[in-house]
N, C-alpha and C. Protein backbone atom coordinates (compact mmCIF):
# COMPACT_ATOMS: atom_id res chain seq x y z
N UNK A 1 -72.35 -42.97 -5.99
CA UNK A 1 -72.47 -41.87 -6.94
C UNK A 1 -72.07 -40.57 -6.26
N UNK A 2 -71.29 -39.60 -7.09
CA UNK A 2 -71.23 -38.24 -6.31
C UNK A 2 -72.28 -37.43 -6.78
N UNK A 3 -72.28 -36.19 -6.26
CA UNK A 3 -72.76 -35.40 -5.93
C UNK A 3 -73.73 -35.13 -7.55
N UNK A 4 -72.27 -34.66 -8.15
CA UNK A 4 -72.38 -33.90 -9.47
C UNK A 4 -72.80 -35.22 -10.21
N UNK A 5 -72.88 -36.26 -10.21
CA UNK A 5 -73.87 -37.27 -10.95
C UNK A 5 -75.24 -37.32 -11.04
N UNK A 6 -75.67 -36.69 -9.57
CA UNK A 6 -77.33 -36.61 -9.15
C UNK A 6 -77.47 -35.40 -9.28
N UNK A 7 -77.06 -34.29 -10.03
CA UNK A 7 -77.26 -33.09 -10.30
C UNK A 7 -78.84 -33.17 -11.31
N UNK A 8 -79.54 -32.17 -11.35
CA UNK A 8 -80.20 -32.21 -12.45
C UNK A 8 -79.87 -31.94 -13.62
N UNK A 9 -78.78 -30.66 -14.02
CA UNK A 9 -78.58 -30.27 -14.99
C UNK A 9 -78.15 -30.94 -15.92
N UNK A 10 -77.61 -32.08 -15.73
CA UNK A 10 -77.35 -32.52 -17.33
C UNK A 10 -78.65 -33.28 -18.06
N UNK A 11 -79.65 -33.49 -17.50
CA UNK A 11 -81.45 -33.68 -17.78
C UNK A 11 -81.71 -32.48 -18.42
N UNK A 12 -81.47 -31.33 -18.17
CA UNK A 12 -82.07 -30.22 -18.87
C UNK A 12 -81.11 -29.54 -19.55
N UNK A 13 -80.10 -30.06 -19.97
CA UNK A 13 -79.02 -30.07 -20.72
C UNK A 13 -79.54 -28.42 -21.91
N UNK A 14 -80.30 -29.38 -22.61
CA UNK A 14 -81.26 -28.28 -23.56
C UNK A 14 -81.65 -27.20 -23.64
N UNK A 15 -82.50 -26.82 -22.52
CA UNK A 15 -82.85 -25.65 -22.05
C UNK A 15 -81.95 -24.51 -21.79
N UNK A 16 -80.49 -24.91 -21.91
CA UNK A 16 -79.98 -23.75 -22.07
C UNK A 16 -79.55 -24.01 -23.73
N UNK A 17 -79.50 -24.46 -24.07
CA UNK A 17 -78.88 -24.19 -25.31
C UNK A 17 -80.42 -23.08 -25.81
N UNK A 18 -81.71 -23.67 -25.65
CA UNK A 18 -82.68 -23.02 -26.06
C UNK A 18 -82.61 -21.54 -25.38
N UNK A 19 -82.33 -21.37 -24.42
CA UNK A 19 -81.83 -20.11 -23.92
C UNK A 19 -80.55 -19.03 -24.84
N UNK A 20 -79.77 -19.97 -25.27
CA UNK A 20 -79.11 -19.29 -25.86
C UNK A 20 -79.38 -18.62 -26.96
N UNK A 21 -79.94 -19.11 -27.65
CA UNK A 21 -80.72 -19.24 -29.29
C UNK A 21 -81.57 -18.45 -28.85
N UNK A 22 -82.46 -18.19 -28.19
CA UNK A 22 -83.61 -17.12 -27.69
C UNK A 22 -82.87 -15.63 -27.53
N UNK A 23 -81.84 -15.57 -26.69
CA UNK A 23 -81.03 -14.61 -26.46
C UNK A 23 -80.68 -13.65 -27.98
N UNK A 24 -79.70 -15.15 -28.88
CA UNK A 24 -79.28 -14.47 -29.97
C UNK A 24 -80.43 -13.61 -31.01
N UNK A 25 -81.62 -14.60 -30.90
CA UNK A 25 -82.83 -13.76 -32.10
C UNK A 25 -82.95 -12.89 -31.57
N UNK A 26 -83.16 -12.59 -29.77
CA UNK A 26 -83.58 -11.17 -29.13
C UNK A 26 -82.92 -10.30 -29.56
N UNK A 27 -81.17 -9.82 -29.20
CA UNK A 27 -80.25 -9.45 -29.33
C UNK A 27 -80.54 -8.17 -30.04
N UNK A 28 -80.32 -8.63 -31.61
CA UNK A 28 -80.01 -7.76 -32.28
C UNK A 28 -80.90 -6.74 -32.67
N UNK A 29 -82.31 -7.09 -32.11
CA UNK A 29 -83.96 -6.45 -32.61
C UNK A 29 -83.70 -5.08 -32.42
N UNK A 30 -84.00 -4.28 -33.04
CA UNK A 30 -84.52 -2.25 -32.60
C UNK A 30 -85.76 -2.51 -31.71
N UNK A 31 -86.09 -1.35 -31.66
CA UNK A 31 -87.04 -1.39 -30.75
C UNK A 31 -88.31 -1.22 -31.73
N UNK A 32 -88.66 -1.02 -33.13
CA UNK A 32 -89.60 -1.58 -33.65
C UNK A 32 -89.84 -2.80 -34.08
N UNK A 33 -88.21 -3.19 -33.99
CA UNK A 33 -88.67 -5.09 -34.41
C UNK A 33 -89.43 -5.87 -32.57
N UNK A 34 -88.51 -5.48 -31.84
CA UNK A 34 -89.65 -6.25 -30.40
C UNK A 34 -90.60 -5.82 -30.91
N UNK A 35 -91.76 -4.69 -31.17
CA UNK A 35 -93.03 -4.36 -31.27
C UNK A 35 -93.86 -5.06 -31.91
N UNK A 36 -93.14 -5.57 -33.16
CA UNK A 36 -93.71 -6.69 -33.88
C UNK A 36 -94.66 -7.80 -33.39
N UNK A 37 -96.03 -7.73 -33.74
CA UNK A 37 -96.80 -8.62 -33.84
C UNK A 37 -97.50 -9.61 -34.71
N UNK A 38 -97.71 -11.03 -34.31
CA UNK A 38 -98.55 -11.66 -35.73
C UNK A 38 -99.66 -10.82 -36.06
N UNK A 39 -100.79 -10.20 -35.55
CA UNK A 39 -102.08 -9.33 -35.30
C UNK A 39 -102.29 -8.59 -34.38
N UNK A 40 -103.65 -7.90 -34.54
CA UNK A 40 -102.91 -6.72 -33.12
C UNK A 40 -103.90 -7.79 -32.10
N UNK A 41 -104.36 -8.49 -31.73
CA UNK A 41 -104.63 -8.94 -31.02
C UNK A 41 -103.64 -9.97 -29.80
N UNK A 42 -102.62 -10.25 -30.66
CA UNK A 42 -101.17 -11.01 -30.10
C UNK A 42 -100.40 -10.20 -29.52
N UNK A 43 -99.40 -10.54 -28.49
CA UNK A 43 -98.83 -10.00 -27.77
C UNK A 43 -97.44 -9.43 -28.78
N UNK A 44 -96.40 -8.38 -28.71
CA UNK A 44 -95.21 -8.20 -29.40
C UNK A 44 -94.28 -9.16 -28.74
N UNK A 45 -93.00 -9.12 -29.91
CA UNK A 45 -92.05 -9.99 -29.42
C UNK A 45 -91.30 -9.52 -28.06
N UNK A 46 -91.25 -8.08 -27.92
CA UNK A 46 -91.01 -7.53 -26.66
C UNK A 46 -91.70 -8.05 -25.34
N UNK A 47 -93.24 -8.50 -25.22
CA UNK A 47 -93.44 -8.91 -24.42
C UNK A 47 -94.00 -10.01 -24.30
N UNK A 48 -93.87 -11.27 -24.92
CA UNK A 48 -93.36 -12.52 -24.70
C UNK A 48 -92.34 -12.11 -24.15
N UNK A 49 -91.23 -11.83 -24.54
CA UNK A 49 -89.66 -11.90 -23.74
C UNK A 49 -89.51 -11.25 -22.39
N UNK A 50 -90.63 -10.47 -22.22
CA UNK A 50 -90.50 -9.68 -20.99
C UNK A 50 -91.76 -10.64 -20.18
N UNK A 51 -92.42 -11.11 -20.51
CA UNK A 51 -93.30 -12.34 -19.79
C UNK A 51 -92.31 -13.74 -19.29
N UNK A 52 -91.93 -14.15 -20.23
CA UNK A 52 -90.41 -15.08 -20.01
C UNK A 52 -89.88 -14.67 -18.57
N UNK A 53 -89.26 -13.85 -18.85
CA UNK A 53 -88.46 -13.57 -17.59
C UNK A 53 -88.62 -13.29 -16.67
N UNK A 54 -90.13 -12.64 -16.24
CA UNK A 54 -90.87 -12.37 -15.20
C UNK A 54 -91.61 -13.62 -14.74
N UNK A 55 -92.03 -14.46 -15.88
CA UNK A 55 -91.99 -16.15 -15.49
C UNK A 55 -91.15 -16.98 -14.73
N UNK A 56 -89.80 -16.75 -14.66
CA UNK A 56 -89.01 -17.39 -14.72
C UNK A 56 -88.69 -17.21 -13.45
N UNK A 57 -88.64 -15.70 -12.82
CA UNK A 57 -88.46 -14.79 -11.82
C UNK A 57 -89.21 -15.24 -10.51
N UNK A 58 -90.54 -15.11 -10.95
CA UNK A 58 -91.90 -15.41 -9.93
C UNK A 58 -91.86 -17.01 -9.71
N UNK A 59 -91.28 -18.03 -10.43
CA UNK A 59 -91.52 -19.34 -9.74
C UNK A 59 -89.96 -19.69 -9.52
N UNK A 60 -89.04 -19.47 -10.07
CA UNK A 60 -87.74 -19.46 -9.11
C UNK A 60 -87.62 -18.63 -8.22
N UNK A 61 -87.41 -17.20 -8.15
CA UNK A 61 -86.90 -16.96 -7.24
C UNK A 61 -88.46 -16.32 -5.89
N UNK A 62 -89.47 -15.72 -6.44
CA UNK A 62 -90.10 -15.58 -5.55
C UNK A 62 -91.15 -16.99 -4.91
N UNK A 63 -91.54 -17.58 -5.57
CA UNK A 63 -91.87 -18.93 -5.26
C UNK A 63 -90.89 -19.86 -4.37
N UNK A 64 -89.58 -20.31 -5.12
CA UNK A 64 -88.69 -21.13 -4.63
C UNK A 64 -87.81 -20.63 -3.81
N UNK A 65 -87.66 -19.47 -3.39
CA UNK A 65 -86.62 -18.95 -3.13
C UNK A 65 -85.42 -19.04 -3.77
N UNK A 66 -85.25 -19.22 -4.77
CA UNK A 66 -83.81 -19.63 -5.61
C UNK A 66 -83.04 -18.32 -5.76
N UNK A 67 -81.74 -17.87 -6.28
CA UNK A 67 -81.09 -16.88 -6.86
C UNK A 67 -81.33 -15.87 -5.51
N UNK A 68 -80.53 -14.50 -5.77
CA UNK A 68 -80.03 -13.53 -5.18
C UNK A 68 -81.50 -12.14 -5.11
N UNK A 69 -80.95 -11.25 -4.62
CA UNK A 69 -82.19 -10.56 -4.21
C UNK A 69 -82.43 -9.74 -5.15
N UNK A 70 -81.31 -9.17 -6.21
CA UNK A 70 -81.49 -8.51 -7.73
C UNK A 70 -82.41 -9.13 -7.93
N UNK A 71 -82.86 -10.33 -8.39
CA UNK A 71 -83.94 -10.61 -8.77
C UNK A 71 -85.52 -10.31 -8.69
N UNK A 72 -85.31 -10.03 -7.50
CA UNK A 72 -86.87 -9.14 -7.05
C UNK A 72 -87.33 -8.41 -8.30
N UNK A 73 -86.43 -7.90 -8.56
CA UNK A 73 -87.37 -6.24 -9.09
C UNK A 73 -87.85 -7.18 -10.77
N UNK A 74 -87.14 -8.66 -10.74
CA UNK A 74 -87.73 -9.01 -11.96
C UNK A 74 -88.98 -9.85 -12.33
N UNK A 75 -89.52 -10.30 -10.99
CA UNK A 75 -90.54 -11.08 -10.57
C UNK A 75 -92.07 -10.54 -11.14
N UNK A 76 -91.70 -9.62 -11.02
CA UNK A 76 -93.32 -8.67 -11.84
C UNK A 76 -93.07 -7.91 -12.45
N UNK A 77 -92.09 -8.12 -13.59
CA UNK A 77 -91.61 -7.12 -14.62
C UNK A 77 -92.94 -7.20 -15.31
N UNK A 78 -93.56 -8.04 -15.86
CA UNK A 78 -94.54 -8.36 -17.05
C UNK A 78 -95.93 -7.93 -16.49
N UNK A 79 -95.48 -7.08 -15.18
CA UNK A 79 -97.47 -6.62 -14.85
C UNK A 79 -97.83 -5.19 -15.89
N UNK A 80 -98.89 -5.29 -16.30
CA UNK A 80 -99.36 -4.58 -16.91
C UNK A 80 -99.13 -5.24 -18.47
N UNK A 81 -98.50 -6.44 -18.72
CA UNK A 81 -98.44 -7.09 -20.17
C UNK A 81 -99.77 -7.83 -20.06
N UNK A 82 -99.82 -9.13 -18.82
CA UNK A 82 -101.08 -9.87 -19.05
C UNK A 82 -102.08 -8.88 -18.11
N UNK A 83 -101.98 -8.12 -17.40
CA UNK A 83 -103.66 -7.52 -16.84
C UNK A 83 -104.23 -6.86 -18.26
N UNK A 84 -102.85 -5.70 -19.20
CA UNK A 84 -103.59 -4.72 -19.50
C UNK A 84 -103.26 -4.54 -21.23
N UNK A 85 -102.60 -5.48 -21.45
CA UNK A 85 -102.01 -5.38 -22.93
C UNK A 85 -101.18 -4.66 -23.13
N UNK A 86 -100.49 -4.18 -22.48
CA UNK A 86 -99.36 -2.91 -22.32
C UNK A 86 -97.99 -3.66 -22.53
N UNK A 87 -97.59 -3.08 -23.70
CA UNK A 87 -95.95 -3.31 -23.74
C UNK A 87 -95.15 -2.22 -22.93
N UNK A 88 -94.30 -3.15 -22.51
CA UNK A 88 -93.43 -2.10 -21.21
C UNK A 88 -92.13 -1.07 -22.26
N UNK A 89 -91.98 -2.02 -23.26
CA UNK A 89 -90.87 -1.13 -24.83
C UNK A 89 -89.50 -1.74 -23.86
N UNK A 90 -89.08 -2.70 -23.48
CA UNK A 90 -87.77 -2.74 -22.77
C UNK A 90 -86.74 -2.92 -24.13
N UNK A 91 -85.60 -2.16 -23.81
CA UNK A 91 -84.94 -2.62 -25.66
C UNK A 91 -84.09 -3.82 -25.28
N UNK A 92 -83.90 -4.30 -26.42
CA UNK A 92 -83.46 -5.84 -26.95
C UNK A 92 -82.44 -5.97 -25.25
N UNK A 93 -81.67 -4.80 -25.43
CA UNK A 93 -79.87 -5.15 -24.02
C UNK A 93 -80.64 -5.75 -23.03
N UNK A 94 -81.68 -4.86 -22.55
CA UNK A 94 -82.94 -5.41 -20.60
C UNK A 94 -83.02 -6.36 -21.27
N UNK A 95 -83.82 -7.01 -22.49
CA UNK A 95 -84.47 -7.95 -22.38
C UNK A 95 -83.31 -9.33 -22.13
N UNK A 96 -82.18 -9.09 -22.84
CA UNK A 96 -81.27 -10.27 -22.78
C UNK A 96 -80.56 -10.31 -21.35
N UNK A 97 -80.49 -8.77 -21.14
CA UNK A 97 -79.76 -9.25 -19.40
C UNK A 97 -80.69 -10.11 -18.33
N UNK A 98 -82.19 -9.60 -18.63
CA UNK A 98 -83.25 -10.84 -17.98
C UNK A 98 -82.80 -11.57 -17.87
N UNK A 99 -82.73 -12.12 -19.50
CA UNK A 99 -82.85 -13.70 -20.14
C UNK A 99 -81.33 -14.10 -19.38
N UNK A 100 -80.61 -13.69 -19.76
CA UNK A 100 -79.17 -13.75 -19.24
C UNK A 100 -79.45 -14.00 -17.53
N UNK A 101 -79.61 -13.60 -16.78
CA UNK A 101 -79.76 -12.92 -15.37
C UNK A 101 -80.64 -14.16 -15.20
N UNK A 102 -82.01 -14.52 -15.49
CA UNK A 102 -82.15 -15.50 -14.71
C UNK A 102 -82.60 -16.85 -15.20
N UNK A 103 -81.42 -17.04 -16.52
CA UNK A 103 -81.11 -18.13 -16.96
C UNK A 103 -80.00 -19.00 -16.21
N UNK A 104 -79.42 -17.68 -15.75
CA UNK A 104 -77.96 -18.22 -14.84
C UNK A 104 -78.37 -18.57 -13.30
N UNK A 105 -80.05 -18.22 -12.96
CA UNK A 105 -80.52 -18.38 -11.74
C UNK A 105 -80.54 -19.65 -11.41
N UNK A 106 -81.78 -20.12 -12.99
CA UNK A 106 -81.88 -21.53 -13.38
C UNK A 106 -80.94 -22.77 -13.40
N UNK A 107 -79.97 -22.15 -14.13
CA UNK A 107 -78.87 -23.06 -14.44
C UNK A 107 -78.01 -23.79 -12.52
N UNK A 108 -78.07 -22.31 -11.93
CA UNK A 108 -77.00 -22.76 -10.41
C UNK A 108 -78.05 -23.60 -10.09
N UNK A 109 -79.60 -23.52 -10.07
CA UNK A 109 -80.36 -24.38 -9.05
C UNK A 109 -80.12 -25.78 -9.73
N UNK A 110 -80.13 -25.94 -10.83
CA UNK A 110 -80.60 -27.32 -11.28
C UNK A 110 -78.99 -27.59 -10.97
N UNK A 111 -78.06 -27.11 -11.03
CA UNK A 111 -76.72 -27.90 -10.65
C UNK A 111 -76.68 -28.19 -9.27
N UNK A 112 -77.33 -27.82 -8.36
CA UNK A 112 -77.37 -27.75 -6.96
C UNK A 112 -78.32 -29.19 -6.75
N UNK A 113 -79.60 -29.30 -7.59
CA UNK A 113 -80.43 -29.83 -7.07
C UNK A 113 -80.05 -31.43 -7.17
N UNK A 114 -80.66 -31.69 -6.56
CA UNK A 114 -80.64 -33.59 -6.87
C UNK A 114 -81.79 -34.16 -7.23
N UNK A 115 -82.37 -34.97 -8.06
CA UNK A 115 -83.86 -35.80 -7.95
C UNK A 115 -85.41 -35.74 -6.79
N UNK A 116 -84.09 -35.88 -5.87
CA UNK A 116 -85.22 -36.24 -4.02
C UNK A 116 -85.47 -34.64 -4.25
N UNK A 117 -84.79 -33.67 -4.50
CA UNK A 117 -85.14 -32.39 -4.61
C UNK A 117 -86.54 -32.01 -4.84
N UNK A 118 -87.00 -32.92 -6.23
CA UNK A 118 -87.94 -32.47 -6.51
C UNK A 118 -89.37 -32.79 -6.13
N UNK A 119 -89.35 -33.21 -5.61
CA UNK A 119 -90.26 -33.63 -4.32
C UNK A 119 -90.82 -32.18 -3.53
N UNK A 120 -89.82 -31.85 -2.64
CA UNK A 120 -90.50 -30.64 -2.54
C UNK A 120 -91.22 -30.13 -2.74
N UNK A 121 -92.57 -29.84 -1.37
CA UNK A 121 -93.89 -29.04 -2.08
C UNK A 121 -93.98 -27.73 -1.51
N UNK A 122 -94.67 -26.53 -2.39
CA UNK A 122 -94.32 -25.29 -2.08
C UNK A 122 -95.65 -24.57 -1.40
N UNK A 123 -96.37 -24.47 -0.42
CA UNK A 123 -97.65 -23.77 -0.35
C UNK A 123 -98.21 -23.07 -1.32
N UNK A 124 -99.47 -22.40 -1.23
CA UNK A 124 -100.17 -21.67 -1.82
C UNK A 124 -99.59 -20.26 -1.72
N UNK A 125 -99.51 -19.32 -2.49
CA UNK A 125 -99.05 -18.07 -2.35
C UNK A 125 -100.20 -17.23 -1.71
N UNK A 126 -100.15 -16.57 -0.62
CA UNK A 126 -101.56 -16.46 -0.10
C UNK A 126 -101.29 -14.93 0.03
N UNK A 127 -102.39 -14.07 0.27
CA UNK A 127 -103.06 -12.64 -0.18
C UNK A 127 -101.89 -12.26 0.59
N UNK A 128 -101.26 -11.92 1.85
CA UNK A 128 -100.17 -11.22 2.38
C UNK A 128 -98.73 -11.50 1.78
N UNK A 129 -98.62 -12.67 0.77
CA UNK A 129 -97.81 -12.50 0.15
C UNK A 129 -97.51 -11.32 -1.22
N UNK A 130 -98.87 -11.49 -1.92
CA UNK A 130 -99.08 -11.46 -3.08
C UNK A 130 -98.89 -9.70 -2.94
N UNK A 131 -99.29 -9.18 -2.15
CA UNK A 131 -99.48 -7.51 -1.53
C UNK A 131 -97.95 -7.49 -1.03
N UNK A 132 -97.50 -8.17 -0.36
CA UNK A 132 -95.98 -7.61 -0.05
C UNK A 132 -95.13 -7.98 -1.84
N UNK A 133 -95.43 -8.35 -2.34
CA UNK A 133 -94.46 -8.53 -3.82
C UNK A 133 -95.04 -7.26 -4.71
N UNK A 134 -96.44 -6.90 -4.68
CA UNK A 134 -97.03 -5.36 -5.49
C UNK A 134 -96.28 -4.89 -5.01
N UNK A 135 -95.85 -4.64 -3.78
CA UNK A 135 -95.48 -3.56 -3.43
C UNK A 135 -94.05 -3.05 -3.52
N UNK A 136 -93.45 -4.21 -3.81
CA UNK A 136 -92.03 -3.92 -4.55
C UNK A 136 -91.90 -3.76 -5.78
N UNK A 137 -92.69 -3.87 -6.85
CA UNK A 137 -92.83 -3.12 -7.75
C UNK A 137 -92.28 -1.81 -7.93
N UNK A 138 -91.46 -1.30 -8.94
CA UNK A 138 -91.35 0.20 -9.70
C UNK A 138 -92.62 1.04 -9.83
N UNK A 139 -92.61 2.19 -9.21
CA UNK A 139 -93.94 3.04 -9.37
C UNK A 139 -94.57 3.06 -10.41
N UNK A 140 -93.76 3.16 -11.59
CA UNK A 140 -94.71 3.01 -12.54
C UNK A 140 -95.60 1.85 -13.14
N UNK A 141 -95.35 0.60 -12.15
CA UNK A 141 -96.27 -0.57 -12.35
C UNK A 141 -96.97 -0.82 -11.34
N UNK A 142 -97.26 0.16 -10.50
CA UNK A 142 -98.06 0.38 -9.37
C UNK A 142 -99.54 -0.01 -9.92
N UNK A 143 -100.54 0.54 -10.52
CA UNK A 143 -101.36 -0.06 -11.12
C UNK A 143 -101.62 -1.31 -11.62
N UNK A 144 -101.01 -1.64 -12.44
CA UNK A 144 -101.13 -3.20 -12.69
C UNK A 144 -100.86 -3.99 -11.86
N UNK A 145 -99.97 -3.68 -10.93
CA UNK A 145 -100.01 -4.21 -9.08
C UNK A 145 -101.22 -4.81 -8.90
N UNK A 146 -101.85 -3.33 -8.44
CA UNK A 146 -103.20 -3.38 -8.05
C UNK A 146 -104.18 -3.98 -8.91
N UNK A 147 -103.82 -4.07 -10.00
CA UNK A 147 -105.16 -4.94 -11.06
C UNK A 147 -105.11 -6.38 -11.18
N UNK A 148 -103.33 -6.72 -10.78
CA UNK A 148 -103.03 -8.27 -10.21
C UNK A 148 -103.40 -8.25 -8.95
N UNK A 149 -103.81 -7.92 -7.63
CA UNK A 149 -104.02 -8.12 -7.17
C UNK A 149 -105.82 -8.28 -6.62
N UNK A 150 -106.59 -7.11 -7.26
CA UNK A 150 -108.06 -7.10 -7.51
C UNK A 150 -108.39 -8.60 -8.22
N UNK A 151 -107.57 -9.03 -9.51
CA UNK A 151 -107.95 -10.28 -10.15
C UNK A 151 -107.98 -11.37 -8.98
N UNK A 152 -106.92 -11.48 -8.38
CA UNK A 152 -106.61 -12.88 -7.61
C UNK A 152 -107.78 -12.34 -6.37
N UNK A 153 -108.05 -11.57 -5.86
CA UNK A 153 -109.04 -11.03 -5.36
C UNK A 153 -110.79 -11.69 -5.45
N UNK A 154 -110.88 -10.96 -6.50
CA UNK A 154 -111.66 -11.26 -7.37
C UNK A 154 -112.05 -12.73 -7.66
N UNK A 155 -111.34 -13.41 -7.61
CA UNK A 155 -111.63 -14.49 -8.71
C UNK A 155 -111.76 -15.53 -7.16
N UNK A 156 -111.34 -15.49 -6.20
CA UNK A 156 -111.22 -16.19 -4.82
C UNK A 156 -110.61 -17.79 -5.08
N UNK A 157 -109.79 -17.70 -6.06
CA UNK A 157 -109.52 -19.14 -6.06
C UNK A 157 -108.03 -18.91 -5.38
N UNK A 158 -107.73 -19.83 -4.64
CA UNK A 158 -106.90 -20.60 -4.19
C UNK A 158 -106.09 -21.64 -4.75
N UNK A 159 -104.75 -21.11 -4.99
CA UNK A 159 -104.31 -21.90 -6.27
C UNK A 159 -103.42 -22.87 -5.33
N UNK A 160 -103.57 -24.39 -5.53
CA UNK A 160 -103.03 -25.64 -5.03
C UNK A 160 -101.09 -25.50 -5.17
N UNK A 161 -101.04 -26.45 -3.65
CA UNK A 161 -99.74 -26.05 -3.36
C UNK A 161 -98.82 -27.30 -4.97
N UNK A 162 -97.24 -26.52 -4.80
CA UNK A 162 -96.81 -27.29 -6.34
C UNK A 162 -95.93 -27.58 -5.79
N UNK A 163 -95.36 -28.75 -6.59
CA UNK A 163 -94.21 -29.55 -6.27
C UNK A 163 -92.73 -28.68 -7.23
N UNK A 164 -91.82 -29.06 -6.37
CA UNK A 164 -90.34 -28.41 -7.35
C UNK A 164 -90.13 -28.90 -8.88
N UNK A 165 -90.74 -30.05 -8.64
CA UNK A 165 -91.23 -30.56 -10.04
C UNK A 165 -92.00 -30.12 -10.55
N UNK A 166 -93.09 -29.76 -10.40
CA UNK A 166 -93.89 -29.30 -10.92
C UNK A 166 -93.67 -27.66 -11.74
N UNK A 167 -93.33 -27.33 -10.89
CA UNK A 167 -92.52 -25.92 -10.82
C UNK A 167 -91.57 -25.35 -12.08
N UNK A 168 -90.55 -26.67 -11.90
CA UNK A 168 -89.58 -26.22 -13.09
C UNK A 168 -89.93 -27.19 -14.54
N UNK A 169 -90.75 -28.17 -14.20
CA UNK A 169 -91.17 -28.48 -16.05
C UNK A 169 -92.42 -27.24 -16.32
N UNK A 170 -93.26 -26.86 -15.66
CA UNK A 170 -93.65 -25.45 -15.76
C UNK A 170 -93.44 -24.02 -16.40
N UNK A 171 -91.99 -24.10 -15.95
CA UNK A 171 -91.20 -22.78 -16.35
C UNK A 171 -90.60 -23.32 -17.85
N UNK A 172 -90.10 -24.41 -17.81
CA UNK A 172 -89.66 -25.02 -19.02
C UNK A 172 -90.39 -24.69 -20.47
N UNK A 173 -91.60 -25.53 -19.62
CA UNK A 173 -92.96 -25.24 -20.62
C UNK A 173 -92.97 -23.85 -21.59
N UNK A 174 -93.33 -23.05 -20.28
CA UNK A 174 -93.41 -21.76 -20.58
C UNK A 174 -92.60 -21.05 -21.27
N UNK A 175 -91.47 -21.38 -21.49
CA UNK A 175 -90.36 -20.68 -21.66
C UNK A 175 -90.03 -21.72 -23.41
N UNK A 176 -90.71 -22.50 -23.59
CA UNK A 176 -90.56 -22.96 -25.13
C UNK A 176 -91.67 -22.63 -25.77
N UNK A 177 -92.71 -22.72 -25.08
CA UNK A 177 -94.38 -22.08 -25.45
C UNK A 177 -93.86 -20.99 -25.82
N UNK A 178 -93.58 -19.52 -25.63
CA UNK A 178 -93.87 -18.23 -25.73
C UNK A 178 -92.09 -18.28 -26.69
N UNK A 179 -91.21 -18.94 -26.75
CA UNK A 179 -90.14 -18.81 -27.73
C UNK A 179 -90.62 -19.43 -28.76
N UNK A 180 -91.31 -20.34 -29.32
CA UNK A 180 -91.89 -20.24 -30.57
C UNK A 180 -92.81 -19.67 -31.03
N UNK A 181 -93.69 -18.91 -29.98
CA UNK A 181 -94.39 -17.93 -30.21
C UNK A 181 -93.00 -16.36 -30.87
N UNK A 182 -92.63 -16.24 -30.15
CA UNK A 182 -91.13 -15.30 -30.88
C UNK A 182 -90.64 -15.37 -32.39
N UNK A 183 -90.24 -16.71 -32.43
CA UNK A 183 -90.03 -16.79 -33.34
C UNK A 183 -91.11 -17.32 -34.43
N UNK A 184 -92.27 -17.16 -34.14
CA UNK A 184 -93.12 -17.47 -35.27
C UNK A 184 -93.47 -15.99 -36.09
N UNK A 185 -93.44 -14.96 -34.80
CA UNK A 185 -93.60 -13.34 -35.22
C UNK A 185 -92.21 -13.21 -36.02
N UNK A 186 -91.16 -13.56 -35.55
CA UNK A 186 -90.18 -13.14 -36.30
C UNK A 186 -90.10 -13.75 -37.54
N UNK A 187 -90.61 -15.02 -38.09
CA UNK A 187 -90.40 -15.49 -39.20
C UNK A 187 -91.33 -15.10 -40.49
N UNK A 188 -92.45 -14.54 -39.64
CA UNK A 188 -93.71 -14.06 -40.13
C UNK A 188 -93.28 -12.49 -41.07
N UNK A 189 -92.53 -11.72 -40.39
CA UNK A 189 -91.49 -10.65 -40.50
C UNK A 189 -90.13 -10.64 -41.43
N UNK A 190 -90.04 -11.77 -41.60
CA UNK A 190 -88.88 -11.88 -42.27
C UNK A 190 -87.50 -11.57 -41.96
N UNK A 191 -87.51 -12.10 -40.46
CA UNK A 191 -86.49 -11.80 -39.49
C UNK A 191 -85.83 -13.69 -39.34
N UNK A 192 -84.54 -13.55 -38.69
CA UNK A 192 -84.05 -14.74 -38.76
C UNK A 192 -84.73 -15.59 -37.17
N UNK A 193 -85.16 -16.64 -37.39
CA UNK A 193 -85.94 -17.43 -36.33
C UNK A 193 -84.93 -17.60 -35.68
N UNK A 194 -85.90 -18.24 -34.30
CA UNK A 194 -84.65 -19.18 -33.25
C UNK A 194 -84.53 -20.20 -33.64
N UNK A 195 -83.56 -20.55 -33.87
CA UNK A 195 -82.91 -22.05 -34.41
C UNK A 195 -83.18 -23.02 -33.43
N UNK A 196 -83.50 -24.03 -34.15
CA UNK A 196 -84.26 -25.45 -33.80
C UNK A 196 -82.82 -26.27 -34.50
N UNK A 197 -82.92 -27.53 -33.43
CA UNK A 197 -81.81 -28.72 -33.87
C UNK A 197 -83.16 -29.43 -34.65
């Protein structure tokens, strides 16, 4: 067998097409359609999409080391969404160059990877990590830095080392979880959903 036979990507074949379709509903939104929520207790469609990609960010590239060093600054885009309920307002263009940016992160690794790949186990992310990544943060998410970091603090758990497998059906997860969450606000709205085969 060659190379490009034991690739992963044609297994997750899908996931980009679902990427794509995520992209297009984002796209065209104003910046009061991201704001859109089912209740005010739910997150806006703005930040699901800005959680996405900061998902996507933190277990490829700061976890796995995957993709280029642009990526950094996208790894903790979404602090201050889950500490503090705070929408960051990124308009529809950021949110798709994310989606764009480290869909294409995704896509080179799984063409790179092979099966035995996923094997690979990744340590625990431990407190001198977690403080050197706050700290690359944009000033103005300096706080929620610090309120991600008081939590993991706080809470003293020690989160178990993960497999590359583990890792990317994870992100997968995540990344269809919070897009039908999207498009359930958008359909709710009377906006055009993400298309489902």
């Amino acid at each position: 067998m060659t190379e490009h036979q034991l690739s992963l990507l044609p297994f997750y074949a899908g996931w980009g097409i679902h990427n794509q379709r995520l992209v297009a509903a984002i796209a065209p939104l104003t910046g009061e359609q991201l704001a859109l929520r089912n209740t005010p207790q739910h997150w806006s469609i703005g930040m699901y999409a800005t959680h996405i990609v900061a998902n996507r960010a933190w277990w490829f590239h700061a976890r796995m080391g995957e993709g280029s060093a642009d990526l950094t600054s996208l790894e903790l885009w979404a602090l201050g969404v889950c500490e503090a309920d705070v929408d960051p307002c990124h308009p529809a263009a950021e949110l798709v160059a994310g989606l764009e940016k480290t869909w294409q992160m995704i896509e080179q690794t799984l063409a790179r990877l092979t099966p035995a790949d996923l094997e690979q186990v990744f340590p625990p992310f431990g407190e001198a990590e977690r403080v050197r990544h706050a700290k690359l943060v944009e000033p103005a998410l300096q706080p929620f830095a610090q309120m991600w970091l008081d939590a993991a603090a706080r809470s003293g758990v020690v989160r178990p080392a993960v497999s590359r497998q583990q890792i990317i059906w994870g992100v997968l997860e995540h990344d269809i979880h919070h897009g039908s969450e999207i498009s359930t606000i958008l359909g709710v709205h009377g906006l055009p959903v993400i298309e489902l085969d």
